[in-house]
Protein backbone atom coordinates (compact mmCIF):
# COMPACT_ATOMS: atom_id res chain seq x y z
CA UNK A 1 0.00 0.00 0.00
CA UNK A 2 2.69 2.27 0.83
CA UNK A 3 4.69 1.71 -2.23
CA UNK A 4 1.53 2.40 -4.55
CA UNK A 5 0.93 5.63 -2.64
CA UNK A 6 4.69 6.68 -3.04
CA UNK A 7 4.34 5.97 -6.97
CA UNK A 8 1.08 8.73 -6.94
CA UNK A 9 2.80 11.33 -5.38
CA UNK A 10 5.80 11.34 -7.68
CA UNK A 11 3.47 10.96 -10.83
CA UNK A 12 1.63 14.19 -9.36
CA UNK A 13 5.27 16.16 -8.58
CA UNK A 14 6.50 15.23 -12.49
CA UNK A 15 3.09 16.44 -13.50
CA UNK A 16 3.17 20.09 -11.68
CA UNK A 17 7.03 20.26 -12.74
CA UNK A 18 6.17 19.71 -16.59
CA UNK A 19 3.19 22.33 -16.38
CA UNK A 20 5.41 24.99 -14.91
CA UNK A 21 7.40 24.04 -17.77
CA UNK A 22 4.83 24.97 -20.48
CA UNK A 23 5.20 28.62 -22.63
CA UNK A 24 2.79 31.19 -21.36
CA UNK A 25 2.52 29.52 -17.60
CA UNK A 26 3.91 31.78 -14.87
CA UNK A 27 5.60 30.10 -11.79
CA UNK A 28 2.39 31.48 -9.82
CA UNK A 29 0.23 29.72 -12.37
CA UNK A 30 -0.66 32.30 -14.04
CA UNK A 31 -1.31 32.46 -17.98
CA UNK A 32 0.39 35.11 -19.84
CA UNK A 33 -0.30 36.82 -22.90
CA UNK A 34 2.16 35.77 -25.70
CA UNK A 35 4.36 38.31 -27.57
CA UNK A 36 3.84 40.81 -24.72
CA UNK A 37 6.36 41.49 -21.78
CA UNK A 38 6.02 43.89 -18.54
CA UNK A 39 7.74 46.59 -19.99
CA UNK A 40 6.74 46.37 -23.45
CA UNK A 41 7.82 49.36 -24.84
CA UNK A 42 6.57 48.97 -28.66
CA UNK A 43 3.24 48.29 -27.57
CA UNK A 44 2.97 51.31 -25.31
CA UNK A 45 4.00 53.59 -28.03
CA UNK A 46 1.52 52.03 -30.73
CA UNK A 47 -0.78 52.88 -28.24
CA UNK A 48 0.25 56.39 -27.90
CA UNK A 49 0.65 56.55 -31.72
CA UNK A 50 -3.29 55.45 -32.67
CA UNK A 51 -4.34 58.03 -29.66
CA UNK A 52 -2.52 61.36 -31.24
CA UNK A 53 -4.60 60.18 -34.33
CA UNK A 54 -8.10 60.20 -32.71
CA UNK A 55 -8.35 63.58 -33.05
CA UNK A 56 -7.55 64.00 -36.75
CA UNK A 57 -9.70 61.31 -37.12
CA UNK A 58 -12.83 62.61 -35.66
CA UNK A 59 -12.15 65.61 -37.18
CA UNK A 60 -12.11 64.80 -41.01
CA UNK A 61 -15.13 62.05 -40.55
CA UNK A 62 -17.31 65.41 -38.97
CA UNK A 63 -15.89 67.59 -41.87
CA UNK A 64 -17.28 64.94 -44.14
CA UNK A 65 -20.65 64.71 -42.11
CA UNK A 66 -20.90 68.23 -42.26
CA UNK A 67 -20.80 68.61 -45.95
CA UNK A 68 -23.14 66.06 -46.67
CA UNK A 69 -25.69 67.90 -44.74
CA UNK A 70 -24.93 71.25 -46.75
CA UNK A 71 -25.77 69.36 -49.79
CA UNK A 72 -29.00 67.87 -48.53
CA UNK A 73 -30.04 71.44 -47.28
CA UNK A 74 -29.25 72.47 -50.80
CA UNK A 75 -31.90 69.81 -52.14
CA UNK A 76 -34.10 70.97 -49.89
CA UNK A 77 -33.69 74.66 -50.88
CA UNK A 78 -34.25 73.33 -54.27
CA UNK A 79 -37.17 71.77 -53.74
CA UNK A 80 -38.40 74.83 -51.78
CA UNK A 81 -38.16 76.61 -54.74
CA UNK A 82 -39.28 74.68 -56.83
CA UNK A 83 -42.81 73.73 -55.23
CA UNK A 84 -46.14 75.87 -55.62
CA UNK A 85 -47.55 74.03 -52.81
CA UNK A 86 -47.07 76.43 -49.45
CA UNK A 87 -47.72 73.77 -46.94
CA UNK A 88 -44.63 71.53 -48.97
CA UNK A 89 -42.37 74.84 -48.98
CA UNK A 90 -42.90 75.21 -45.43
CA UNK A 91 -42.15 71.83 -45.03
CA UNK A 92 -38.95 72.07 -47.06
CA UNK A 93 -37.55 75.27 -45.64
CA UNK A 94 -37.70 73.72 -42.22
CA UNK A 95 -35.88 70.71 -43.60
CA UNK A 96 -33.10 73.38 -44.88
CA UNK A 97 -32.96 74.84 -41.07
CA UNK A 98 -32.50 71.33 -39.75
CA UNK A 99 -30.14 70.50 -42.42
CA UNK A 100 -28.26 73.50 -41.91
CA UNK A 101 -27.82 72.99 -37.69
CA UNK A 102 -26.57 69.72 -38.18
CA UNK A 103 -23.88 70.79 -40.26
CA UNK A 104 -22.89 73.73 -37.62
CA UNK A 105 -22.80 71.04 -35.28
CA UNK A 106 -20.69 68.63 -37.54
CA UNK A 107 -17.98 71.04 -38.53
CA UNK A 108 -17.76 72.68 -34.74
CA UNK A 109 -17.37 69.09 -33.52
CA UNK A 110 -14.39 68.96 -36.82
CA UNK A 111 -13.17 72.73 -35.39
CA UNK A 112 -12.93 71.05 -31.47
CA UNK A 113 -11.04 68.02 -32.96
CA UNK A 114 -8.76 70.34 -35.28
CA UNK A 115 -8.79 73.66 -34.66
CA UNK A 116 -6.42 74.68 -37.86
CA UNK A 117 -8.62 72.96 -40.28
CA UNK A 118 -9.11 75.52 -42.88
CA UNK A 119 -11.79 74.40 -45.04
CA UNK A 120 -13.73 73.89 -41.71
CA UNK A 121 -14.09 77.22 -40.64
CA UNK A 122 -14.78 78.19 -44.20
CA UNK A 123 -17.75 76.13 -44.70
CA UNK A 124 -18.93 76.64 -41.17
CA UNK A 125 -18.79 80.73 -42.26
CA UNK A 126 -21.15 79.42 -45.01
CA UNK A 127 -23.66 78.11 -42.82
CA UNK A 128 -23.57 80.52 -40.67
CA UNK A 129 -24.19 82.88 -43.95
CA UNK A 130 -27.07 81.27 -44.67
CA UNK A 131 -28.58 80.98 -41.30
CA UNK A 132 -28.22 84.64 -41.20
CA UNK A 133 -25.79 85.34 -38.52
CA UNK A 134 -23.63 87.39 -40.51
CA UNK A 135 -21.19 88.52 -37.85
CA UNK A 136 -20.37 84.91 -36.67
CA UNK A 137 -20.18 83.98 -40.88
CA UNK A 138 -17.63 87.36 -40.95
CA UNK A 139 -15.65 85.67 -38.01
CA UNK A 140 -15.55 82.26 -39.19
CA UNK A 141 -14.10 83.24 -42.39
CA UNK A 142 -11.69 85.56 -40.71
CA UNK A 143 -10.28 82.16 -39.49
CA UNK A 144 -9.97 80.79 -42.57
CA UNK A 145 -8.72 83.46 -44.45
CA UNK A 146 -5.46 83.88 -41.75
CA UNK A 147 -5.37 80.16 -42.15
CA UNK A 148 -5.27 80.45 -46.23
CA UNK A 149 -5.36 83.72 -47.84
CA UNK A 150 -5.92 83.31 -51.04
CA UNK A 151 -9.61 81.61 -50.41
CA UNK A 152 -11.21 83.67 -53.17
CA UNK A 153 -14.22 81.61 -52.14
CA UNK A 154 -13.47 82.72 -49.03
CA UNK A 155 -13.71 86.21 -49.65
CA UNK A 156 -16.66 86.52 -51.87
CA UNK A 157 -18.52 85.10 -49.26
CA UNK A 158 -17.16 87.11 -46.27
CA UNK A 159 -18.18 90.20 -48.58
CA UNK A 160 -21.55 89.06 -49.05
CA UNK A 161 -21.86 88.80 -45.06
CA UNK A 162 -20.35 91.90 -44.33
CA UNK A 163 -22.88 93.50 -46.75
CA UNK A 164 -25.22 92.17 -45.15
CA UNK A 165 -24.61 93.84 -42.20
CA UNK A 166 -23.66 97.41 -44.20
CA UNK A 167 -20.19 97.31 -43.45
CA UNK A 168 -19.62 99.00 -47.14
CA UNK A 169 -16.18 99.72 -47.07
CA UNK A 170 -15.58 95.59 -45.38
CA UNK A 171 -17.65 95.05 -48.90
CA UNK A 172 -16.00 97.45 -51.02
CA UNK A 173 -12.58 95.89 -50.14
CA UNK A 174 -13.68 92.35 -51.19
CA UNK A 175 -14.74 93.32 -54.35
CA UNK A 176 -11.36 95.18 -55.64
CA UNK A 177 -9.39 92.01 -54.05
CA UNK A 178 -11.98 89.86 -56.44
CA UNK A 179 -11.44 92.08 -58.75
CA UNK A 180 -7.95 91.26 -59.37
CA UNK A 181 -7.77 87.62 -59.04
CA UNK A 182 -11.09 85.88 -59.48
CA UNK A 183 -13.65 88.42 -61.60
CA UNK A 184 -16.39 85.71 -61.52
CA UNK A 185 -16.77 86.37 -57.85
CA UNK A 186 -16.29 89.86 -58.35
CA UNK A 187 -19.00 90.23 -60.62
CA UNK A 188 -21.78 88.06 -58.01
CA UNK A 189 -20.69 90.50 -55.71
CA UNK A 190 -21.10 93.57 -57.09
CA UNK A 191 -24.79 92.58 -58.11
CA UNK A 192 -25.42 91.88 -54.65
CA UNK A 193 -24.12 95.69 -53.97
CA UNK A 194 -26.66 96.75 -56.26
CA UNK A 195 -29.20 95.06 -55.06
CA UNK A 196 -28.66 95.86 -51.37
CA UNK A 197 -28.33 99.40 -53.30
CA UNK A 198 -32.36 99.23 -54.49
CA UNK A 199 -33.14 97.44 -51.59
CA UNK A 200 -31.87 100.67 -49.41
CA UNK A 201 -32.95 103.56 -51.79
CA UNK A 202 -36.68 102.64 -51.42
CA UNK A 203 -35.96 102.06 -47.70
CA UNK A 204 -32.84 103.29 -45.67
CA UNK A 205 -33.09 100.54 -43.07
CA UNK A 206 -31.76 103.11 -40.82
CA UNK A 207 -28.56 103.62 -42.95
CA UNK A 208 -27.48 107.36 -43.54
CA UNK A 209 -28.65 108.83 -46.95
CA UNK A 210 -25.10 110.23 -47.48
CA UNK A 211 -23.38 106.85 -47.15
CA UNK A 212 -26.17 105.30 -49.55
CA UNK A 213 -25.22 108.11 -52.08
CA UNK A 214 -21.67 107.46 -51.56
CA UNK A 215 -22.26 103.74 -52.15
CA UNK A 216 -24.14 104.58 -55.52
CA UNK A 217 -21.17 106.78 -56.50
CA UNK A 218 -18.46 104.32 -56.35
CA UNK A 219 -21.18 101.46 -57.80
CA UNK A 220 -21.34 103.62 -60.77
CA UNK A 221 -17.26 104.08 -60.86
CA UNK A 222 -17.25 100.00 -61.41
């Protein structure tokens, strides 16, 4: 009896021994995870790697939400436009609203992520263009345009907003810059002067006659 139970203690110590012996098993019995180390260096710097590109990231897949929600407000303007109906045009406008916040939203959530992204701020000065909150548009594209000067786009656009608001000479400026490098833009801006001209001559909107008869004066120099 004593001999067998001698023989099952040594089978059970060669059995423990060889399972300490096997890859990935600690001495504490422990698995491990294989290819990794305490210490592993490489690892802790891909991890540091994918996390400094989280941000850039986010930011470009919001940039790309955003703009896909400035062309659906654009169908809806279209369709706005295009229907007789009033209750459907109502319908569609508020679609263009909706469209429109959701795209502030997406490229602010781009701006947080990546505050130097250029096109960014200029296509959130567009929305805020066409939501009508000129000053914010005028800011926006301030951004842009210290980010990228030559955003003829850019400028048109900040002209149109600062017209909007009857900063003239703000206007005035945009359109000789234009003027010299893209004449395209020039030329949509300068009938928006004349427009906001007409608009203004059959009602000052509490702008001084003598700047509106400046204003026709150099419109007529053009």
């Amino acid at each position: 009896m004593r001999n067998i139970l001698m023989v099952c203690v040594t089978s059970l110590m060669l059995a423990t021994f060889s399972i300490a012996q096997m890859p990935g098993v600690g001495a504490g019995g422990g698995a491990q995870r294989p290819g990794r180390t305490l210490g592993d260096q490489s690892g802790e710097d891909t991890r540091a790697t994918v996390h400094e590109e989280k941000p850039e990231i986010a930011a470009k897949k919001a940039y790309t939400a955003g703009v896909k929600s400035i062309d659906k407000a654009a169908e809806f303007e279209a369709l706005a436009s295009q229907t007789p109906n009033a209750d459907k045009k109502a319908r569609a406008l508020e679609k263009v609203g909706d469209a429109y916040n959701r795209a502030l939203d997406q490229f602010t959530e781009a701006l947080r992520n990546k505050g130097d992204m250029v096109d960014a701020w200029s296509r959130v000065g567009y929305v805020h263009l066409r939501l009508g909150a000129y000053a914010e548009s005028v800011d926006d594209y301030n951004h842009a345009l210290a980010l990228k000067s030559d955003l003829y786009e850019a400028i048109f656009h900040r002209g149109e907003a600062n017209l909007a608001i009857d900063r003239l000479d703000d206007t005035k400026s945009a359109y000789l810059e234009l003027a010299n490098h893209e004449q395209g833009l020039a030329a949509k801006l300068l009938l928006s002067m004349r427009k906001w001209l007409a608009d203004h001559k059959s009602e000052a909107h509490g702008m001084n006659s003598a700047a509106i008869d400046s204003f026709e004066q150099w419109l007529k120099s053009r």
